[in-house]
PDB file of N, CA and C in Angstrom:
ATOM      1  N   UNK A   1     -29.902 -15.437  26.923  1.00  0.00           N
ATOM      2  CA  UNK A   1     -29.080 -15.821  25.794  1.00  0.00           C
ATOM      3  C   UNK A   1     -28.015 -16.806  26.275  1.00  0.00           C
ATOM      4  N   UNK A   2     -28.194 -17.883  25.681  1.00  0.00           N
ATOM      5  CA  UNK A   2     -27.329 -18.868  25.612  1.00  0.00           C
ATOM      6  C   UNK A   2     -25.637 -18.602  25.351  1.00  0.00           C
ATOM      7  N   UNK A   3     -24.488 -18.718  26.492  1.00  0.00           N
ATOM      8  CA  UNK A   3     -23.437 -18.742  26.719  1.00  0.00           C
ATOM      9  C   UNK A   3     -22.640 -19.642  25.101  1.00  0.00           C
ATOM     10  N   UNK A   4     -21.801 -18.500  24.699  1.00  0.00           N
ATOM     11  CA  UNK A   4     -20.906 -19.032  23.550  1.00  0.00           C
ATOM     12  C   UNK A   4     -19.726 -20.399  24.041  1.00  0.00           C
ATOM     13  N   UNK A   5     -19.587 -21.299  23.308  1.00  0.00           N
ATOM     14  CA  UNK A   5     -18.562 -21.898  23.918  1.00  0.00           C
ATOM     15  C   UNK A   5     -17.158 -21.351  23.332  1.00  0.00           C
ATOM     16  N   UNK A   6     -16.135 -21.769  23.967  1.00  0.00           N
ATOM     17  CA  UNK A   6     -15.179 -21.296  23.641  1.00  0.00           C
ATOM     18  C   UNK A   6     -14.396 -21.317  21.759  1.00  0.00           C
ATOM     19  N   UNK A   7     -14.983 -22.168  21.257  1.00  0.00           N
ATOM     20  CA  UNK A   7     -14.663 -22.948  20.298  1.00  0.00           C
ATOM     21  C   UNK A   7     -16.035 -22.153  19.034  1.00  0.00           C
ATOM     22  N   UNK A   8     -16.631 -21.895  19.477  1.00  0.00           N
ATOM     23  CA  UNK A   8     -17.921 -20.855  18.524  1.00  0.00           C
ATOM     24  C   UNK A   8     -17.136 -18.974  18.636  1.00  0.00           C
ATOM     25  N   UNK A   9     -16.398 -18.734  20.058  1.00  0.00           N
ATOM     26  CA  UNK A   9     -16.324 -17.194  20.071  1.00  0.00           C
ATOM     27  C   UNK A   9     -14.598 -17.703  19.125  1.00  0.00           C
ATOM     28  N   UNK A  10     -13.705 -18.787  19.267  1.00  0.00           N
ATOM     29  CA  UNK A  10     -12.779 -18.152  18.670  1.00  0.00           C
ATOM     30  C   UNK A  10     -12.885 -18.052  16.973  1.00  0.00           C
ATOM     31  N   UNK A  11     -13.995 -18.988  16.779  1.00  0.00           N
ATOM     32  CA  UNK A  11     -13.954 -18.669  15.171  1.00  0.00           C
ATOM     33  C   UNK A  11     -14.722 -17.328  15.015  1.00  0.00           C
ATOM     34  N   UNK A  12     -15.777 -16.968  15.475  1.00  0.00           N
ATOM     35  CA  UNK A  12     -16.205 -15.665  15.174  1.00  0.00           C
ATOM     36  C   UNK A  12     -15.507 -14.733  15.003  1.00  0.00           C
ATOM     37  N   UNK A  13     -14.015 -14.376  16.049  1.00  0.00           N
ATOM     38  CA  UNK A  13     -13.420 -13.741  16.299  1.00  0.00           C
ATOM     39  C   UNK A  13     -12.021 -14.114  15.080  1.00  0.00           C
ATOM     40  N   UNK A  14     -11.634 -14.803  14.870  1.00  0.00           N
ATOM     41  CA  UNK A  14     -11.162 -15.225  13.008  1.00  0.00           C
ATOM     42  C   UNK A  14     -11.445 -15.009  12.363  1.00  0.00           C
ATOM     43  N   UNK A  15     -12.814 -15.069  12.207  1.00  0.00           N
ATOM     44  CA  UNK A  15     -13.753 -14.573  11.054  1.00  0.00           C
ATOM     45  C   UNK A  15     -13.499 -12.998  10.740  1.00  0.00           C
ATOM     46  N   UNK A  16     -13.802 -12.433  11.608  1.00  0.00           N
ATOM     47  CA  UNK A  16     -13.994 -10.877  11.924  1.00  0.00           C
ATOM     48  C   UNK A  16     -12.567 -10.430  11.863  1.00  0.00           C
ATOM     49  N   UNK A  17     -11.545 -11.163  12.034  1.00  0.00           N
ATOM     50  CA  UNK A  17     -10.156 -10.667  12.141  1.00  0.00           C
ATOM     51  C   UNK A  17      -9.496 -10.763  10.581  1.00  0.00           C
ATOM     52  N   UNK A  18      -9.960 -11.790   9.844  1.00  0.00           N
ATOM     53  CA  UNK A  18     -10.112 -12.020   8.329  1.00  0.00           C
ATOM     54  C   UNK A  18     -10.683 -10.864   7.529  1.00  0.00           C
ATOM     55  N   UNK A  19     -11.862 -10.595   7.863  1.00  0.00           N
ATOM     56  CA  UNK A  19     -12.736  -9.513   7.019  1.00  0.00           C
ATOM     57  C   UNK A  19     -12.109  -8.410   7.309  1.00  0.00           C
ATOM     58  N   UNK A  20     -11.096  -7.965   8.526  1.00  0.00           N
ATOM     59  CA  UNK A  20     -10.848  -7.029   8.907  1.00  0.00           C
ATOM     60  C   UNK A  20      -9.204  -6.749   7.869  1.00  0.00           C
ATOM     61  N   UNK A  21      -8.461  -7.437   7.958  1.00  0.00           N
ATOM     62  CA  UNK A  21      -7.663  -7.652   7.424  1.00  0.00           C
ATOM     63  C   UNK A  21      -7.722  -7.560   5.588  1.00  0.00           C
ATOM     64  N   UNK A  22      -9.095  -8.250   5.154  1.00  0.00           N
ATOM     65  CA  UNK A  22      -9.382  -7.850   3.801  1.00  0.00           C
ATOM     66  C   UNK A  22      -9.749  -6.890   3.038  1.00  0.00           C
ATOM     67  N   UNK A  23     -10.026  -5.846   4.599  1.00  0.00           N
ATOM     68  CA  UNK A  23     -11.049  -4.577   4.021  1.00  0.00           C
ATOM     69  C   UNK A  23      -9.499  -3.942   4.178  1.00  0.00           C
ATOM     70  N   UNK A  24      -8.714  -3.938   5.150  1.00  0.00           N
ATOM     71  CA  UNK A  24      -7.681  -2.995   4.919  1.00  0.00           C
ATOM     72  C   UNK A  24      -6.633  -3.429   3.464  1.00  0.00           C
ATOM     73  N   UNK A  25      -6.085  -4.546   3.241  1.00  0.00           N
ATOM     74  CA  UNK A  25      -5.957  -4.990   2.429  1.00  0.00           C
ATOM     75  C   UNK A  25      -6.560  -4.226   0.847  1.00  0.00           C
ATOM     76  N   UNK A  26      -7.780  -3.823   1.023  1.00  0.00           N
ATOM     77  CA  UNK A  26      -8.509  -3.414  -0.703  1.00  0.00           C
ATOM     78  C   UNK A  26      -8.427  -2.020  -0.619  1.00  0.00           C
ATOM     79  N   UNK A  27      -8.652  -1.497   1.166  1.00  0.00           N
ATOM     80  CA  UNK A  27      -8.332   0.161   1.148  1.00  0.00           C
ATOM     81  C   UNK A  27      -6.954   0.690   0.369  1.00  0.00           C
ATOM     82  N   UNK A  28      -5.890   0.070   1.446  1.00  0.00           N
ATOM     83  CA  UNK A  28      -4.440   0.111   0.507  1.00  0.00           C
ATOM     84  C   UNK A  28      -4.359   0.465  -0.982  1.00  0.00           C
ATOM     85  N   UNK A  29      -4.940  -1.128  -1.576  1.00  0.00           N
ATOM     86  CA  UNK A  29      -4.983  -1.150  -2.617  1.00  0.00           C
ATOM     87  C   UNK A  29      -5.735   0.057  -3.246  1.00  0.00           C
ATOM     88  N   UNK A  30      -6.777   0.461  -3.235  1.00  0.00           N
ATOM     89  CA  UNK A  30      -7.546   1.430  -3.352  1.00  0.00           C
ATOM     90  C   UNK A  30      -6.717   3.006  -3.397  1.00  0.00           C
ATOM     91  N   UNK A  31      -6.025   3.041  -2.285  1.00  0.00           N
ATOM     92  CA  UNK A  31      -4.907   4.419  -2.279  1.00  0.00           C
ATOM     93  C   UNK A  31      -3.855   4.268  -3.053  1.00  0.00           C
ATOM     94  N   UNK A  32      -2.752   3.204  -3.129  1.00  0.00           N
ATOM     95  CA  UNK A  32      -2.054   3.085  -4.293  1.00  0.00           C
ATOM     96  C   UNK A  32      -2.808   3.527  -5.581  1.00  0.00           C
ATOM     97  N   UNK A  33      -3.289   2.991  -5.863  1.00  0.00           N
ATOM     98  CA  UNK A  33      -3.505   3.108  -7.164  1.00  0.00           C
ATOM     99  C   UNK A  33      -4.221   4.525  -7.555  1.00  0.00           C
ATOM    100  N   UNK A  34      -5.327   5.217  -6.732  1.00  0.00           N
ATOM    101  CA  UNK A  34      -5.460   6.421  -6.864  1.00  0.00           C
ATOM    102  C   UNK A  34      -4.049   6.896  -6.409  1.00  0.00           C
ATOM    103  N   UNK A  35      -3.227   6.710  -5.890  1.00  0.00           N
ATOM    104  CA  UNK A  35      -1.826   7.858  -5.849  1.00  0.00           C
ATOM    105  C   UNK A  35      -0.873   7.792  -6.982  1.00  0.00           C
ATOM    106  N   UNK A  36      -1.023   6.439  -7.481  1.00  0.00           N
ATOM    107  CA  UNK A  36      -0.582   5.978  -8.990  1.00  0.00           C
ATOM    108  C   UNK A  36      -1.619   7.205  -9.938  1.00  0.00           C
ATOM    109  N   UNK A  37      -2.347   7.104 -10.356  1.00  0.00           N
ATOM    110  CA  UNK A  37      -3.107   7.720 -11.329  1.00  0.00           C
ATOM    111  C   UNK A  37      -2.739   9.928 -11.089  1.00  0.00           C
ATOM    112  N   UNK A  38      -2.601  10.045  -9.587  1.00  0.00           N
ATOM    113  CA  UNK A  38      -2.309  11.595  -9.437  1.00  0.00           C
ATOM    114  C   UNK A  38      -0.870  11.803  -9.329  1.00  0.00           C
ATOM    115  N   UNK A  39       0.114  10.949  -9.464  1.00  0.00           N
ATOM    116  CA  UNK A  39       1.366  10.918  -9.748  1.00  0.00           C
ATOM    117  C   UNK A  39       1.038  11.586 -11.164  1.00  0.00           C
ATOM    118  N   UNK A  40       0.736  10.904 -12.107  1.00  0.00           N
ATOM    119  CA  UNK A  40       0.751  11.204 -13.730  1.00  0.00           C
ATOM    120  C   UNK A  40       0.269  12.199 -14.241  1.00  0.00           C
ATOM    121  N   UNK A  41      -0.827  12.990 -12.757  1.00  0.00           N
ATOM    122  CA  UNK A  41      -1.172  14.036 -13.675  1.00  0.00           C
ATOM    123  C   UNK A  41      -0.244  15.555 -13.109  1.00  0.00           C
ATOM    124  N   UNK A  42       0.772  16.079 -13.986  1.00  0.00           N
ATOM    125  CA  UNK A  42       1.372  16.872 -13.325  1.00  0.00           C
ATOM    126  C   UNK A  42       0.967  18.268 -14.000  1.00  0.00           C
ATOM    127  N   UNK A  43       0.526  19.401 -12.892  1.00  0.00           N
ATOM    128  CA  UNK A  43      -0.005  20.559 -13.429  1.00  0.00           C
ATOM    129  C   UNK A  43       0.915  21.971 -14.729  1.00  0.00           C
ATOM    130  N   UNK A  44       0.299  21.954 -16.195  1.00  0.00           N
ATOM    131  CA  UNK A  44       1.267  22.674 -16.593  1.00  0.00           C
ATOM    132  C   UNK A  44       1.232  24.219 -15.986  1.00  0.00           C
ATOM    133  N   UNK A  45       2.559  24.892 -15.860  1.00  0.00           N
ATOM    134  CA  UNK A  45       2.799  26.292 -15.153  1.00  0.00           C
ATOM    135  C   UNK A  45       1.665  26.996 -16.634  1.00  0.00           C
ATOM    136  N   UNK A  46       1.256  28.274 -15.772  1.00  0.00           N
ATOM    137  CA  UNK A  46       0.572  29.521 -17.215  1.00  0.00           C
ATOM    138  C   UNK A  46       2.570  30.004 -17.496  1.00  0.00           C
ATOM    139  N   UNK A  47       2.005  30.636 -18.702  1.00  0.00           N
ATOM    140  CA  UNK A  47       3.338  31.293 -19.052  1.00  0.00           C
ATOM    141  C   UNK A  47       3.216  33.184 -18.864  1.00  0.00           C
ATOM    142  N   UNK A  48       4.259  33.378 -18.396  1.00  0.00           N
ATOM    143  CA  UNK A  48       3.890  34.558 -18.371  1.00  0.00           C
ATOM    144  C   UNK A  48       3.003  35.537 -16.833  1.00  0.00           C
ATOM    145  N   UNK A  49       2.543  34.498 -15.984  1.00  0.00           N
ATOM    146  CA  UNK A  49       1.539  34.913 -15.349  1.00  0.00           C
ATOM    147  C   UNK A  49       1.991  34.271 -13.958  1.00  0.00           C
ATOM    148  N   UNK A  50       2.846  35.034 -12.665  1.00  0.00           N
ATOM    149  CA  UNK A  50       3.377  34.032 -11.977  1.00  0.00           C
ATOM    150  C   UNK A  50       2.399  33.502 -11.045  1.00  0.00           C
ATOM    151  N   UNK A  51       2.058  32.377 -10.329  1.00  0.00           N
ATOM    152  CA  UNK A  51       1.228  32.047  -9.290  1.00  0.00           C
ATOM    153  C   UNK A  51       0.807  33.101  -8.399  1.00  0.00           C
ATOM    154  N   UNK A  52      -0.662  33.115  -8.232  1.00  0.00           N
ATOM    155  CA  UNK A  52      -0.649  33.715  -6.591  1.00  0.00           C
ATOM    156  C   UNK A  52      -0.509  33.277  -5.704  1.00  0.00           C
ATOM    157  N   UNK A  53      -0.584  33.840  -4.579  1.00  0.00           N
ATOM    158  CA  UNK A  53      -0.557  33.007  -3.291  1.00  0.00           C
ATOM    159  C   UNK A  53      -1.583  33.101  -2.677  1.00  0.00           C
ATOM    160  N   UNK A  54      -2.332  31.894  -1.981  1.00  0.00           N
ATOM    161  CA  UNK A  54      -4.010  32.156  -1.550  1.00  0.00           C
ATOM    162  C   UNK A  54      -4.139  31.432  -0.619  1.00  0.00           C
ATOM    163  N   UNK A  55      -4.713  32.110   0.566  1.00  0.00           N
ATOM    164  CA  UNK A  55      -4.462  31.399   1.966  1.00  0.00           C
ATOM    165  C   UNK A  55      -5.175  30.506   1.778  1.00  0.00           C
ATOM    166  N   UNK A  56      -5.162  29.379   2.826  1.00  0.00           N
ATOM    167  CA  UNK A  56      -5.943  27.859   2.540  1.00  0.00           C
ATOM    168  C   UNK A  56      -7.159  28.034   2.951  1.00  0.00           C
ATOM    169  N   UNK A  57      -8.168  27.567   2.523  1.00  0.00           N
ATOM    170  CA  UNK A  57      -9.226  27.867   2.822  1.00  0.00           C
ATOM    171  C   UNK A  57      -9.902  26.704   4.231  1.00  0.00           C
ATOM    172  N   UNK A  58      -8.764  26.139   4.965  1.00  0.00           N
ATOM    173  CA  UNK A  58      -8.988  25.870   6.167  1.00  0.00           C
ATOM    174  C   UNK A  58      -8.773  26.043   7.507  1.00  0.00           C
TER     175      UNK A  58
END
């Protein structure tokens, strides 16, 4: 296999540093906005009936 020149590995390596940067970029985005949407949903208490307590199941 034919030796990269210097000038072929640094764009590859731009390239890949771009896509890398875009995927974290949409993850972010992706968690905001699901943490936006479970902000809003807030659980109503039962009345009358106080919580149990239940070990975690991990």
């Amino acid at each position: 296999m034919p030796k990269l020149t210097p000038a072929v590995r640094h764009a590859r390596k731009a390239r890949k540093k771009l896509l890398r940067h875009q995927l974290r970029q949409a993850v972010l985005a992706q968690k905001a906005e699901r943490a936006e949407r479970h902000a809003a949903i807030a659980p109503v208490p039962r009345e009358g009936v106080p919580r149990t307590r239940r070990a975690s199941r991990r």
